[in-house]
C-alpha atoms as a PDB file:
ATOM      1  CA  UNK A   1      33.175  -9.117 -44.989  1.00  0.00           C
ATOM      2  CA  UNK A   2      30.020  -6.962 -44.281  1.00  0.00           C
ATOM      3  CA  UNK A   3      29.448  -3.672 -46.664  1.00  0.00           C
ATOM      4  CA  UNK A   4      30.060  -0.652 -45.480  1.00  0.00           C
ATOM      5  CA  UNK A   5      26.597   1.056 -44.185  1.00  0.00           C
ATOM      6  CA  UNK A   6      24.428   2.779 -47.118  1.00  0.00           C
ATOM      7  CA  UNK A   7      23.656   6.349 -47.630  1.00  0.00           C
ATOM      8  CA  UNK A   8      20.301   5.776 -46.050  1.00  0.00           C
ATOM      9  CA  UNK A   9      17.109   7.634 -46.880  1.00  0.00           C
ATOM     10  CA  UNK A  10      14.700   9.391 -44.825  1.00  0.00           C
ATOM     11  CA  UNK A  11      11.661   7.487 -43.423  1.00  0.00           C
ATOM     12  CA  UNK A  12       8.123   8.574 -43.239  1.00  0.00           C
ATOM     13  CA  UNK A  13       6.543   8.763 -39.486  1.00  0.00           C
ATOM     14  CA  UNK A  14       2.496   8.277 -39.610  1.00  0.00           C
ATOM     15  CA  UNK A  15       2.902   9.095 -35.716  1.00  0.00           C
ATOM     16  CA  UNK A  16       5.194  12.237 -36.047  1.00  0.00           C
ATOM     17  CA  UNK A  17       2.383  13.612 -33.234  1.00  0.00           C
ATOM     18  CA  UNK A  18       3.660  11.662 -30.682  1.00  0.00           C
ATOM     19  CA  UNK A  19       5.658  12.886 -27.975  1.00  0.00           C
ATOM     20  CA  UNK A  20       9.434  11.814 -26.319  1.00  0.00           C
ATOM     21  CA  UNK A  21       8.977  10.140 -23.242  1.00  0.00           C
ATOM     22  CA  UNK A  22      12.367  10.966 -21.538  1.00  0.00           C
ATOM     23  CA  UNK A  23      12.208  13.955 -19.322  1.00  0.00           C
ATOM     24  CA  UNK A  24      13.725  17.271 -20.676  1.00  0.00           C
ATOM     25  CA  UNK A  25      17.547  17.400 -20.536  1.00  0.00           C
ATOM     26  CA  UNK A  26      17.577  13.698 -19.657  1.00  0.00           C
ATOM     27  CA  UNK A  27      19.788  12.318 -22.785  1.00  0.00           C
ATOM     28  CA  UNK A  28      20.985   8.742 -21.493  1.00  0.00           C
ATOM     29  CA  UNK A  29      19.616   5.633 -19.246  1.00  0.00           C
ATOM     30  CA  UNK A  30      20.851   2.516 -18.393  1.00  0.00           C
ATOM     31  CA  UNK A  31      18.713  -0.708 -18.629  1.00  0.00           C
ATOM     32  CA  UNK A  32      19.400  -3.919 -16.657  1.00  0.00           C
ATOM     33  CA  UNK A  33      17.287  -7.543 -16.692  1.00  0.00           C
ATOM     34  CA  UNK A  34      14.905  -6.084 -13.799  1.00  0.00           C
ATOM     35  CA  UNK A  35      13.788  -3.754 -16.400  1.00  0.00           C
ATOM     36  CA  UNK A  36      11.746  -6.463 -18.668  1.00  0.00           C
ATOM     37  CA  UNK A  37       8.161  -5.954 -19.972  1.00  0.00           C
ATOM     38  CA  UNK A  38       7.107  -4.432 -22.553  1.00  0.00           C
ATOM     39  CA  UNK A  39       7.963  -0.416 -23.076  1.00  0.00           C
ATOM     40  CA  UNK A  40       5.646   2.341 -24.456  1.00  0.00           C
ATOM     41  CA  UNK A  41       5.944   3.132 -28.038  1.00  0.00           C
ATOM     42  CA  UNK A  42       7.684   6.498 -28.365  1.00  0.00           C
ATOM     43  CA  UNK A  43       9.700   8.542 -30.519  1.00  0.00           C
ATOM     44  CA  UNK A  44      12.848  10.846 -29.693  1.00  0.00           C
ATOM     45  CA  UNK A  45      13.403  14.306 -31.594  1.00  0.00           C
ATOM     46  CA  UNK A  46      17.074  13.609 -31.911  1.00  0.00           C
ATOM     47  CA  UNK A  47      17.176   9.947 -32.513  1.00  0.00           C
ATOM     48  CA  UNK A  48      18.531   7.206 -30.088  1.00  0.00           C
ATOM     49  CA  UNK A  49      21.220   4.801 -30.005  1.00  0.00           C
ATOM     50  CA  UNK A  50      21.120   1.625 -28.315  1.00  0.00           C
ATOM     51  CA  UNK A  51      24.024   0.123 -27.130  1.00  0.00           C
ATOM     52  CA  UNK A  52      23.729  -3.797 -25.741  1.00  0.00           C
ATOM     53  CA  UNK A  53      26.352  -4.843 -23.215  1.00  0.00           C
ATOM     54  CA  UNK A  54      24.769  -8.202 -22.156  1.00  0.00           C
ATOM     55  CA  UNK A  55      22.199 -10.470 -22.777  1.00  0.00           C
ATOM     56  CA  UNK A  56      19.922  -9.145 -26.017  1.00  0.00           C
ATOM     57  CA  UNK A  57      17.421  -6.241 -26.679  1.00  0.00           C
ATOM     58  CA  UNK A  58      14.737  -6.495 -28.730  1.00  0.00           C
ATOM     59  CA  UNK A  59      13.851  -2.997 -31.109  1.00  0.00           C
ATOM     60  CA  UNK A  60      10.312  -2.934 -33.038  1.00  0.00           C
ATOM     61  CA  UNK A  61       8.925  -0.373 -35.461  1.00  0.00           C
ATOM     62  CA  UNK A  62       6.016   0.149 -37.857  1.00  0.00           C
ATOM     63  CA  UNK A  63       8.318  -1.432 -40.396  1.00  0.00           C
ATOM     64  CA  UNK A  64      10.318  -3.934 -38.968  1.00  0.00           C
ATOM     65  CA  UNK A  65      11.930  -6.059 -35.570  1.00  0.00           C
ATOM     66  CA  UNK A  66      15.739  -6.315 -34.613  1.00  0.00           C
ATOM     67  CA  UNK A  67      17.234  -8.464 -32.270  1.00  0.00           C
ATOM     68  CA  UNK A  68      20.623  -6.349 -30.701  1.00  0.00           C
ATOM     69  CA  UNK A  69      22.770  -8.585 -29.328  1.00  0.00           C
ATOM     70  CA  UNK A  70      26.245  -7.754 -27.235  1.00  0.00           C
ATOM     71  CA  UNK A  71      29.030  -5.162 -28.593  1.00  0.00           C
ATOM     72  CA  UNK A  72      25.806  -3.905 -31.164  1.00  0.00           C
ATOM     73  CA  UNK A  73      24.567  -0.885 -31.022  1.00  0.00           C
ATOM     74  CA  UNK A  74      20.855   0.031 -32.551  1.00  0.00           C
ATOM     75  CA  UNK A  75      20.102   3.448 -33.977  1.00  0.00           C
ATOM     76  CA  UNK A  76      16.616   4.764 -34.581  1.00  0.00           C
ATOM     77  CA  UNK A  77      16.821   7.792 -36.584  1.00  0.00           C
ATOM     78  CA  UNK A  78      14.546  10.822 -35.166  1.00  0.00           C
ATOM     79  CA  UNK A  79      10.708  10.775 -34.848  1.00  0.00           C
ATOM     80  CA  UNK A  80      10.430   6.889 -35.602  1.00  0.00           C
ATOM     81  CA  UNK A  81       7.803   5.053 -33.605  1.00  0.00           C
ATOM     82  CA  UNK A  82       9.390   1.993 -31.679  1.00  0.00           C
ATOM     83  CA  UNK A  83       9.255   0.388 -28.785  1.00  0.00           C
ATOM     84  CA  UNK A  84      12.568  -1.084 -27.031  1.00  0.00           C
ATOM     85  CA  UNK A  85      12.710  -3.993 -24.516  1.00  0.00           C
ATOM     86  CA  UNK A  86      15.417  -6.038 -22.999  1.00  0.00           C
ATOM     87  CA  UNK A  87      15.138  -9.738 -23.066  1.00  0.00           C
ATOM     88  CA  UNK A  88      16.041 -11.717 -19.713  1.00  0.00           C
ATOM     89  CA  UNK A  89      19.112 -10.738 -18.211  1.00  0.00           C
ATOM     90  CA  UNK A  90      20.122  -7.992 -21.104  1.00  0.00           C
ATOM     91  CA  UNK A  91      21.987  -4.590 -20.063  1.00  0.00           C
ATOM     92  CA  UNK A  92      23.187  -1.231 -21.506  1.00  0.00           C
ATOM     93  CA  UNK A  93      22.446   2.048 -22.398  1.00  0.00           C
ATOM     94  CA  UNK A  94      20.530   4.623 -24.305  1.00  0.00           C
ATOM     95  CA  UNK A  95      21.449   7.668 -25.375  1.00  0.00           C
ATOM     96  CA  UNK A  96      19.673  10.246 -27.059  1.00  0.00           C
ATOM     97  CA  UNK A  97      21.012  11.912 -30.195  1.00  0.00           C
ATOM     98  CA  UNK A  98      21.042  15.708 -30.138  1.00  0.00           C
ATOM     99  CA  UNK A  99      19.393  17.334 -32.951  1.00  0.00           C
ATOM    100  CA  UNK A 100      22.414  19.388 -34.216  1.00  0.00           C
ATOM    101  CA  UNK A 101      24.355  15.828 -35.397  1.00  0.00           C
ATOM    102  CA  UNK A 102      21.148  13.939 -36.676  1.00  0.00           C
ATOM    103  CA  UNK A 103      22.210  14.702 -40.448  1.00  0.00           C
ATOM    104  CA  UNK A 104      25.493  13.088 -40.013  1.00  0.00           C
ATOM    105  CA  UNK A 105      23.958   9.872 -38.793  1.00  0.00           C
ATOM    106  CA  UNK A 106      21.701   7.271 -41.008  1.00  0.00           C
ATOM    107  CA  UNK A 107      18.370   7.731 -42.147  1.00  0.00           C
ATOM    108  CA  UNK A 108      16.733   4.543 -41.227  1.00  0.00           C
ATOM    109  CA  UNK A 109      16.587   2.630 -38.583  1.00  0.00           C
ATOM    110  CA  UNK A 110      19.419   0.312 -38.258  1.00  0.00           C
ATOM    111  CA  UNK A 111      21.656  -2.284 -36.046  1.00  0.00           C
ATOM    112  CA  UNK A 112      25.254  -1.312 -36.583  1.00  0.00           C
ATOM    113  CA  UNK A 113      28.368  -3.549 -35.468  1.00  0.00           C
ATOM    114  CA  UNK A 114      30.558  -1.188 -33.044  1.00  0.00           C
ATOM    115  CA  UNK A 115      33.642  -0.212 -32.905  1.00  0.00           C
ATOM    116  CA  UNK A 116      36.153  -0.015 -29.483  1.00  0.00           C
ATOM    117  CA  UNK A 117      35.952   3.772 -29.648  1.00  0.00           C
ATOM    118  CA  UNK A 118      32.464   4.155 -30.572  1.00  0.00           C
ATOM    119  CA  UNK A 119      30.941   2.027 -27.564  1.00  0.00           C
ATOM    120  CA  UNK A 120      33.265   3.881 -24.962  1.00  0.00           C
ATOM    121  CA  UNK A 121      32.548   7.445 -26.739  1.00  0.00           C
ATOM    122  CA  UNK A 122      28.754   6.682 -26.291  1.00  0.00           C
ATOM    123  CA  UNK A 123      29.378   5.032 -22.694  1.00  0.00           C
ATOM    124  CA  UNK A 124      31.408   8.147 -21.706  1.00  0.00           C
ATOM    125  CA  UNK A 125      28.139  10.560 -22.731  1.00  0.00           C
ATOM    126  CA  UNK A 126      26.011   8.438 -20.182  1.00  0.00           C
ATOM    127  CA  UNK A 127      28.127   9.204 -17.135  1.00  0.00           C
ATOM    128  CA  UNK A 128      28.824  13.322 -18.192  1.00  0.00           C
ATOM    129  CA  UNK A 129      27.445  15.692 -15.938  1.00  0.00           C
ATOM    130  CA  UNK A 130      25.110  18.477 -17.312  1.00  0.00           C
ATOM    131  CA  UNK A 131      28.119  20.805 -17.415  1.00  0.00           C
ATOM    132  CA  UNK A 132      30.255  19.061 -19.196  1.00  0.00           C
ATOM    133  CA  UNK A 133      28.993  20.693 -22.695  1.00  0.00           C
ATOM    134  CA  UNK A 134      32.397  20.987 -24.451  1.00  0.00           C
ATOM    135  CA  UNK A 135      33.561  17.541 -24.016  1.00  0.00           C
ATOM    136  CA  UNK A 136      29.952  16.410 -24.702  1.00  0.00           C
ATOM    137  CA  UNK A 137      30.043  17.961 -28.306  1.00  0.00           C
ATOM    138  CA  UNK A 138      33.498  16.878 -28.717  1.00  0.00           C
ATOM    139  CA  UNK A 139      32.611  13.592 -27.530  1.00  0.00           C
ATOM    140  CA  UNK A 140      29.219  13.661 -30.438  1.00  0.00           C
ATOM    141  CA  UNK A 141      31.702  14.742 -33.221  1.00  0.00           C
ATOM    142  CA  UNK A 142      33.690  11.373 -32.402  1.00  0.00           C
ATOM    143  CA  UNK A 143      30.420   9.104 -32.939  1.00  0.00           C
ATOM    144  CA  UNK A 144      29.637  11.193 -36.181  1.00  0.00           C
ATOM    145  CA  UNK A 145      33.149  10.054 -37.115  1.00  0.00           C
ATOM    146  CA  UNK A 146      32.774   6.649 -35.790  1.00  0.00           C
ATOM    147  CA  UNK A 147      29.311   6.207 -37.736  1.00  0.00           C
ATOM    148  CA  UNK A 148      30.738   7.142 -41.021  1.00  0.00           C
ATOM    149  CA  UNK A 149      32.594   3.919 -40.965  1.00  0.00           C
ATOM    150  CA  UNK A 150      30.166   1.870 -39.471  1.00  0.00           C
ATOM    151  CA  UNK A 151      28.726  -1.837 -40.788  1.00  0.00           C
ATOM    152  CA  UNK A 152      25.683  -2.572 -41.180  1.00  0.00           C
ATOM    153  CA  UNK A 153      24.346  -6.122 -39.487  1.00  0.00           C
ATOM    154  CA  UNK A 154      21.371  -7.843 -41.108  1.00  0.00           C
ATOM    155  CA  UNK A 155      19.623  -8.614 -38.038  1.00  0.00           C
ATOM    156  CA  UNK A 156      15.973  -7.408 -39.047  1.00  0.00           C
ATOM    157  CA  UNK A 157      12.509  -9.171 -39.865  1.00  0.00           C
ATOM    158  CA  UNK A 158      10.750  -7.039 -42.167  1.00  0.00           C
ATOM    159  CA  UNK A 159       6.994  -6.359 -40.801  1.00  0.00           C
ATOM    160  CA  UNK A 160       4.209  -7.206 -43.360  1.00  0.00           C
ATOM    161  CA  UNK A 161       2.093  -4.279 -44.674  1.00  0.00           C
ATOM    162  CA  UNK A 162      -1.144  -5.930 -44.909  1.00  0.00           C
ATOM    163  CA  UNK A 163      -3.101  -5.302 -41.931  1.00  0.00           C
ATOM    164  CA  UNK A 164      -4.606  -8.969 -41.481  1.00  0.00           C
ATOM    165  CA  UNK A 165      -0.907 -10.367 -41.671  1.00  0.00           C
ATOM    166  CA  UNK A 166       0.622  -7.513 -39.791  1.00  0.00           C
ATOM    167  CA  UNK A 167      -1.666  -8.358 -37.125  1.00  0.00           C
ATOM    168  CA  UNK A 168      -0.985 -11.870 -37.079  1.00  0.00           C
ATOM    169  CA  UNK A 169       2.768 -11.069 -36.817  1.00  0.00           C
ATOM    170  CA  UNK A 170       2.217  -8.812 -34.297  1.00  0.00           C
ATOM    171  CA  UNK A 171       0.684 -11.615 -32.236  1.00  0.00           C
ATOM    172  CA  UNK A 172       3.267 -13.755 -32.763  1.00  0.00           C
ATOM    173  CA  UNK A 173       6.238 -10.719 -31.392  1.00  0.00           C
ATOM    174  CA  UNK A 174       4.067 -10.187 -28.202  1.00  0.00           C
ATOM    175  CA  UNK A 175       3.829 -13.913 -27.658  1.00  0.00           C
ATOM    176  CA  UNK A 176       7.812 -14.669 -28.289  1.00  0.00           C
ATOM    177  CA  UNK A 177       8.760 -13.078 -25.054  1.00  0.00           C
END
């Protein structure tokens, strides 16, 4: 049986000057195979969740690399550099965390099995319409429930933090594609 997921502490962002790449108001997108190549590193104010449907996504940091496979869902707490990709023939979503419920959520970046409810509460807020507002936060206090009681999967390769080696394993990420 997995542990339950730890009271995670905060992490420290050497790019906090960065900005979100998602246009304003825009808070999901959907990602599909035809989508593959490498995407821009990036950070969100609110945090992000990744959800996988098919196929795999790959997540890297400054810290660390996690492979998300199906019925997984990745979180990347707010203002963390990473960079997101889908491998092959990989599909789902992203949606972005609004600021107000990033203290309920976890403090580090992490790959989180999913429950039923938590995977069709986070589809549902990709397909609400811009006026939807009350079922949107209604819909956000569900996932703050649903993350309380979330597990924790150990699906991450720690990055090195000596530049010569963290180069070297950087070569070795862009070249396992």
């Amino acid at each position: 049986m997995m542990p339950m997921m730890p009271s995670l502490g905060r992490t420290a962002n050497s790019s906090a000057g960065l900005r979100q790449t998602n246009p304003p108001g825009r808070s999901t997108n959907r990602f599909d195979g035809a989508l593959s190549g490498d995407f821009q590193w990036h950070t969100h104010e609110g945090g992000q969740f990744i959800l996988v449907e098919s196929g795999i996504a790959h997540l890297r940091t400054e810290t660390g690399a996690w492979i998300i496979p199906p019925r997984r869902i990745g979180w990347v707490p707010p203002n963390v550099r990473h960079s997101p990709n889908p491998s092959g023939r990989g599909s789902g979503w992203v949606v972005l965390a609004p600021t107000m419920f990033v203290d309920v959520l976890p403090r580090k970046v992490c790959l989180l099995s999913s429950t039923a409810l938590l995977t069709a509460t986070l589809e549902r807020l990709t397909r609400l319409e811009s006026t939807d507002g009350r079922i949107r936060r209604l819909l956000w206090r569900v996932v703050a429930a649903e993350m309380r009681g979330a597990l924790a999967e150990p699906l991450e390769v720690p990055m090195p933090s000596t530049p010569r080696i963290m180069k070297a394993a950087q070569s070795v990420l862009d070249n396992a594609r």
